[in-house]
N, C-alpha and C. Protein backbone atom coordinates (compact mmCIF):
# COMPACT_ATOMS: atom_id res chain seq x y z
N UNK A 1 0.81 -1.20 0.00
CA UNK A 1 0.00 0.00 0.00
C UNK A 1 0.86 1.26 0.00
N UNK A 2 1.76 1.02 0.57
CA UNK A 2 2.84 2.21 0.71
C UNK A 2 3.34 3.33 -0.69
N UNK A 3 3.43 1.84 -1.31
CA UNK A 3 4.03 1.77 -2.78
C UNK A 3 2.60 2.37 -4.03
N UNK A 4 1.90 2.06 -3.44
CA UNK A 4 0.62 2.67 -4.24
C UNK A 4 -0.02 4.16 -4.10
N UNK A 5 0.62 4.52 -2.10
CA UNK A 5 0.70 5.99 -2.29
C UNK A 5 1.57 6.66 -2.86
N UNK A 6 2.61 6.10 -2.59
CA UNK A 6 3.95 6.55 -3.45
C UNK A 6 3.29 6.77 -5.41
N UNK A 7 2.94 5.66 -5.45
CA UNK A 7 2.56 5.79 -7.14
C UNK A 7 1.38 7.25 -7.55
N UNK A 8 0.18 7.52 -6.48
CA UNK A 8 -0.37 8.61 -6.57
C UNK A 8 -0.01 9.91 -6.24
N UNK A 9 0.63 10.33 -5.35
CA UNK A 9 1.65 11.55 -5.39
C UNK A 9 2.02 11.79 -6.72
N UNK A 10 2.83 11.07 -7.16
CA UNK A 10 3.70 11.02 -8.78
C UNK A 10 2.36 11.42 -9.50
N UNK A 11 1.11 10.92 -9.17
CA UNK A 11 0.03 11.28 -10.13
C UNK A 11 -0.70 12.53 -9.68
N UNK A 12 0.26 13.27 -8.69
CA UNK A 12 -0.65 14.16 -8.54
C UNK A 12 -2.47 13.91 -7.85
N UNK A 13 -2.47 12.69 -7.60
CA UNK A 13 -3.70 12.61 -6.70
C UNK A 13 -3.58 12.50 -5.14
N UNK A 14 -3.78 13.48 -4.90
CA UNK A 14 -3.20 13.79 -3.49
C UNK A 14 -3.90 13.12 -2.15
N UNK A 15 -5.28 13.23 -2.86
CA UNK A 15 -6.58 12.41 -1.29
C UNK A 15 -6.25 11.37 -1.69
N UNK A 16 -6.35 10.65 -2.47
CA UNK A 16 -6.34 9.23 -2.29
C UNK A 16 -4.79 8.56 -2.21
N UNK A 17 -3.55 9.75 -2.39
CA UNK A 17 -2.36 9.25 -1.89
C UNK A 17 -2.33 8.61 -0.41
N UNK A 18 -3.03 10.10 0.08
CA UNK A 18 -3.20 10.38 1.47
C UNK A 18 -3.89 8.96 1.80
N UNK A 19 -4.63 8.65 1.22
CA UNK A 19 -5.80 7.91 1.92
C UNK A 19 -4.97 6.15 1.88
N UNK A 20 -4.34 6.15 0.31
CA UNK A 20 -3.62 4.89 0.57
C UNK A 20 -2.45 4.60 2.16
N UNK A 21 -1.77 5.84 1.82
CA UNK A 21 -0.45 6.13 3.30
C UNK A 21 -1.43 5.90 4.15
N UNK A 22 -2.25 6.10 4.82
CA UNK A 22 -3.32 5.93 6.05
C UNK A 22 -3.62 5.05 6.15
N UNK A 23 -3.90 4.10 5.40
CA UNK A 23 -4.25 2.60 4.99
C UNK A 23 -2.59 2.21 5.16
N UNK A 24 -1.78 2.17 5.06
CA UNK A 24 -0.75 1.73 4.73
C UNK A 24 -0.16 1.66 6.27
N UNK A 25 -0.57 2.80 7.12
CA UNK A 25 0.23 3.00 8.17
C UNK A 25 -0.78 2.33 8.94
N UNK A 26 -2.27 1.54 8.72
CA UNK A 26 -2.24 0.88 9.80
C UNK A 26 -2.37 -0.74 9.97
N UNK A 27 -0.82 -0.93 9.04
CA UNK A 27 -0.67 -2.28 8.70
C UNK A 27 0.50 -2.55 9.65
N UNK A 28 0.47 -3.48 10.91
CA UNK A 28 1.35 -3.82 12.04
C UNK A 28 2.84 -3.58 11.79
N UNK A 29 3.36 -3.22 12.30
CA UNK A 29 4.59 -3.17 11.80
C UNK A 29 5.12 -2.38 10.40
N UNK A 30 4.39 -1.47 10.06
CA UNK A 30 4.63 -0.80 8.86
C UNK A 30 5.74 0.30 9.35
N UNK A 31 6.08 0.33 8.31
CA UNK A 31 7.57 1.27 8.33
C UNK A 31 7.07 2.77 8.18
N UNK A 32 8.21 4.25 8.32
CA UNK A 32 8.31 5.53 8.60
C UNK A 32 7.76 5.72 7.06
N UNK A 33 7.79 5.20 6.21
CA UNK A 33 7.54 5.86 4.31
C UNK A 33 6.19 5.73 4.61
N UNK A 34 5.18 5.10 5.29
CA UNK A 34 3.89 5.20 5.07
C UNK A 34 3.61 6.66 5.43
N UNK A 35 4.26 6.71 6.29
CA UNK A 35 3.70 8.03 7.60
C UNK A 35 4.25 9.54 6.63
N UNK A 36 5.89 9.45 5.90
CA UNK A 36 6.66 10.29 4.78
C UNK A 36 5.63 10.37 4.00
N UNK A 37 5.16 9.21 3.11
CA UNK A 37 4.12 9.72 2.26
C UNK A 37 2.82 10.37 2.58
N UNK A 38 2.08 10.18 3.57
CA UNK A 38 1.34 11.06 3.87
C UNK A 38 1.50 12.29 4.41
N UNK A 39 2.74 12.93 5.15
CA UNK A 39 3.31 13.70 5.09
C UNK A 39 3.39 14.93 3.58
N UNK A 40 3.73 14.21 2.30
CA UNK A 40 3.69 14.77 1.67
C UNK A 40 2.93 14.94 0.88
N UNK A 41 1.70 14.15 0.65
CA UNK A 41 0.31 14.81 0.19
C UNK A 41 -0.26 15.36 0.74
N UNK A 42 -0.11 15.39 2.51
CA UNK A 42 -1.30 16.53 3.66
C UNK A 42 -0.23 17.72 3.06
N UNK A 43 1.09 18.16 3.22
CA UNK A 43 1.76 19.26 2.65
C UNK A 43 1.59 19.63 1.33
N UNK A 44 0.59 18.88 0.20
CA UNK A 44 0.36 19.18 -1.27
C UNK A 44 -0.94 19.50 -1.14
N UNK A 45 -1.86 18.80 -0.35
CA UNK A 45 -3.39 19.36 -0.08
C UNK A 45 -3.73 20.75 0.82
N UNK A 46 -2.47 21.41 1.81
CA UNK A 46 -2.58 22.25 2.09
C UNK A 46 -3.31 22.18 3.97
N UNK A 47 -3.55 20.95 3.78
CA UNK A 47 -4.20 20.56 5.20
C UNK A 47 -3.19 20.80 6.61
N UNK A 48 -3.00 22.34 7.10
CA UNK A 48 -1.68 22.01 7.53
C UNK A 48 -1.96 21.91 9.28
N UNK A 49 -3.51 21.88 9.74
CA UNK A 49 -3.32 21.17 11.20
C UNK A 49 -3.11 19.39 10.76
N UNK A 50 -3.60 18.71 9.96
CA UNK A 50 -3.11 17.37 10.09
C UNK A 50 -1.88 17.16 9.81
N UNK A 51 -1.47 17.89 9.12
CA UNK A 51 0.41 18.06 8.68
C UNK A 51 1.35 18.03 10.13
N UNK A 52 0.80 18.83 10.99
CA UNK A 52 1.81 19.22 11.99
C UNK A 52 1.87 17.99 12.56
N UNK A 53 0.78 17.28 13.26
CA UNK A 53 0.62 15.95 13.44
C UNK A 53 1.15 14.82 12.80
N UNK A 54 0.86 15.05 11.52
CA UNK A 54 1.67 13.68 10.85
C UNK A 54 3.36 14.15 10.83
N UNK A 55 3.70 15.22 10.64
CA UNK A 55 5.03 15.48 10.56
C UNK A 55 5.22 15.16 12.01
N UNK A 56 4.90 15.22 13.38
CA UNK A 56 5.41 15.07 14.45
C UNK A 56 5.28 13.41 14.29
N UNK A 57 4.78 12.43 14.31
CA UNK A 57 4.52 11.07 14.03
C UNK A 57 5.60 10.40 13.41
N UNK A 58 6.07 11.38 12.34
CA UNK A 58 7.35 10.94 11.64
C UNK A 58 8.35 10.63 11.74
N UNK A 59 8.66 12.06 13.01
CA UNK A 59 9.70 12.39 13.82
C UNK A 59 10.11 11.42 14.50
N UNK A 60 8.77 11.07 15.29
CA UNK A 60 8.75 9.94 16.70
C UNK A 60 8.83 8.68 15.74
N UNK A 61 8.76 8.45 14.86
CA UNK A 61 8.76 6.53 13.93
C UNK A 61 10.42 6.81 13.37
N UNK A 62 11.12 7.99 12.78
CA UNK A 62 12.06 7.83 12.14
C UNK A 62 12.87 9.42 12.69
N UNK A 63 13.04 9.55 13.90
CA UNK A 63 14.01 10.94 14.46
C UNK A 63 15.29 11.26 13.08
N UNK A 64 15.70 10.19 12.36
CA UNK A 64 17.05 10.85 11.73
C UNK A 64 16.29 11.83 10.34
N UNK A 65 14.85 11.43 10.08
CA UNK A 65 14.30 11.68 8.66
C UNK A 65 14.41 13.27 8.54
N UNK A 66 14.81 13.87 7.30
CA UNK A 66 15.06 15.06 6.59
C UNK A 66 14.93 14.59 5.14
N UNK A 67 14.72 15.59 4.71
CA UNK A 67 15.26 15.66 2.84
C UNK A 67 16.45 14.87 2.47
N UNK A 68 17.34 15.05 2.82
CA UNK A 68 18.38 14.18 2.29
C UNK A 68 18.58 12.96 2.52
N UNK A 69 18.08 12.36 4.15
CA UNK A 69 17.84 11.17 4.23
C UNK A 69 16.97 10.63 3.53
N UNK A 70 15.48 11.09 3.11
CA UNK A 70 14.83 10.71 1.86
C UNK A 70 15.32 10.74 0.38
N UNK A 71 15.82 11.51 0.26
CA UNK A 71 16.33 11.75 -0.87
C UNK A 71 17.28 10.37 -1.00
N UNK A 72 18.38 10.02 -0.41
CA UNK A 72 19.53 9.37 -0.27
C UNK A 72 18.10 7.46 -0.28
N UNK A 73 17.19 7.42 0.18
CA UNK A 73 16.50 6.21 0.34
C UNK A 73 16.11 6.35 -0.74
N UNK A 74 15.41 7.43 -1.44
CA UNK A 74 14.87 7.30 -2.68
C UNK A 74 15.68 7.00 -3.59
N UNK A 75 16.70 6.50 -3.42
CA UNK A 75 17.48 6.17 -5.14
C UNK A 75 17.14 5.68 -6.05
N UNK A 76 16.20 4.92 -5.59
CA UNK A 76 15.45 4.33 -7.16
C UNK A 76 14.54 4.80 -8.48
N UNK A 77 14.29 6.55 -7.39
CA UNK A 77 13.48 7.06 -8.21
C UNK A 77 14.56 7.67 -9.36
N UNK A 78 14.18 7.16 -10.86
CA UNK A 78 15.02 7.93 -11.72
C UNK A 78 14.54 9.40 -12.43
N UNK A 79 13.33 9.45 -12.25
CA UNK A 79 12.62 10.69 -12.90
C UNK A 79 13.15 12.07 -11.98
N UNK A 80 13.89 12.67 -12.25
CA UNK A 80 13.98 14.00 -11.35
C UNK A 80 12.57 14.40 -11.16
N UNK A 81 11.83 14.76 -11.58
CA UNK A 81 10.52 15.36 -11.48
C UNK A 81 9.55 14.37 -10.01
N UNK A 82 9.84 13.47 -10.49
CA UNK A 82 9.08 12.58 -9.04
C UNK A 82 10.08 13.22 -7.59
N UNK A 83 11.33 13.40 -7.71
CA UNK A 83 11.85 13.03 -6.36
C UNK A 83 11.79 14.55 -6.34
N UNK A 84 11.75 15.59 -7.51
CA UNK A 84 11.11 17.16 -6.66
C UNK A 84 10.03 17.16 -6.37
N UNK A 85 9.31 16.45 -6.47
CA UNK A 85 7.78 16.50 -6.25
C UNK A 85 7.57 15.91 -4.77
N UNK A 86 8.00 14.76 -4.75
CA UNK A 86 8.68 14.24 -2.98
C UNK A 86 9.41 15.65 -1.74
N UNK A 87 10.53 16.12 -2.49
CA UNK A 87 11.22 16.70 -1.78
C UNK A 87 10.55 18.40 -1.48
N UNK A 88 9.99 18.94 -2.35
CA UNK A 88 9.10 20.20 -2.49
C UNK A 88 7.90 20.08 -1.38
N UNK A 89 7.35 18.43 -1.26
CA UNK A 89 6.36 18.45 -0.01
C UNK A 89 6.94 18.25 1.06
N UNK A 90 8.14 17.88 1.23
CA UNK A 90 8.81 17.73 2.68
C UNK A 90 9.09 18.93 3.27
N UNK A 91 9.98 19.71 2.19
CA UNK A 91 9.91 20.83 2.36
C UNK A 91 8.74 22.03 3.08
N UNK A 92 8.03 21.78 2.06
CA UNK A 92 6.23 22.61 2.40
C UNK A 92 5.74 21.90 4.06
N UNK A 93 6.33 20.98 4.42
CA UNK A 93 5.62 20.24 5.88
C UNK A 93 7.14 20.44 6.62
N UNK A 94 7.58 21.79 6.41
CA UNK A 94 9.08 21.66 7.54
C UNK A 94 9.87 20.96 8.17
N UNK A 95 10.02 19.82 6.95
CA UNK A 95 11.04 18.49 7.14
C UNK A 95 12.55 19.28 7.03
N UNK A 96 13.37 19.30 7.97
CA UNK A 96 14.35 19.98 7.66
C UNK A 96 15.23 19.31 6.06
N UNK A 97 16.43 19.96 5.82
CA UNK A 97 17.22 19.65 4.86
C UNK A 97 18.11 18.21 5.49
């Protein structure tokens, strides 16, 4: 599911990114990218009391996460345009550098 919000961001569909990451994060043991990706569609939808929240959530699942630590995990993405589109919402939700 993670991977399917990940795929809607890239499409520019931001609620139902959101909505997959939410779904995604409440699968046992799910990892900090569920919680990153919703992070960065609530920062593309503009929703920014649930932002502060999910960005604090993030913090507490993955303390080292910034831009570059995403950036540096994302290597697989080859499209520059996807990983500014990633990094522009981290940004917009005051993920440091």
């Amino acid at each position: 599911m993670s991977y399917g919000a990940l795929t809607l961001l890239f499409d520019h569909q931001f609620e139902k990114a959101l909505d997959w990451a939410e779904r995604a994060r409440d699968v046992p043991n799910c990892q900090y990218w569920a919680t990153a990706h919703a992070v960065v569609a609530l920062a593309n939808l503009g929703r920014d009391k649930d932002l502060a929240k999910m960005v604090h959530n993030l913090m507490v699942e993955e303390p080292k996460f910034s831009r570059s630590f995403a950036k540096k995990k994302l290597f697989y993405l080859k499209r520059d345009d996807q990983m500014e589109l990633y990094l522009a919402g981290l940004a917009k939700a005051g993920i440091p550098a």
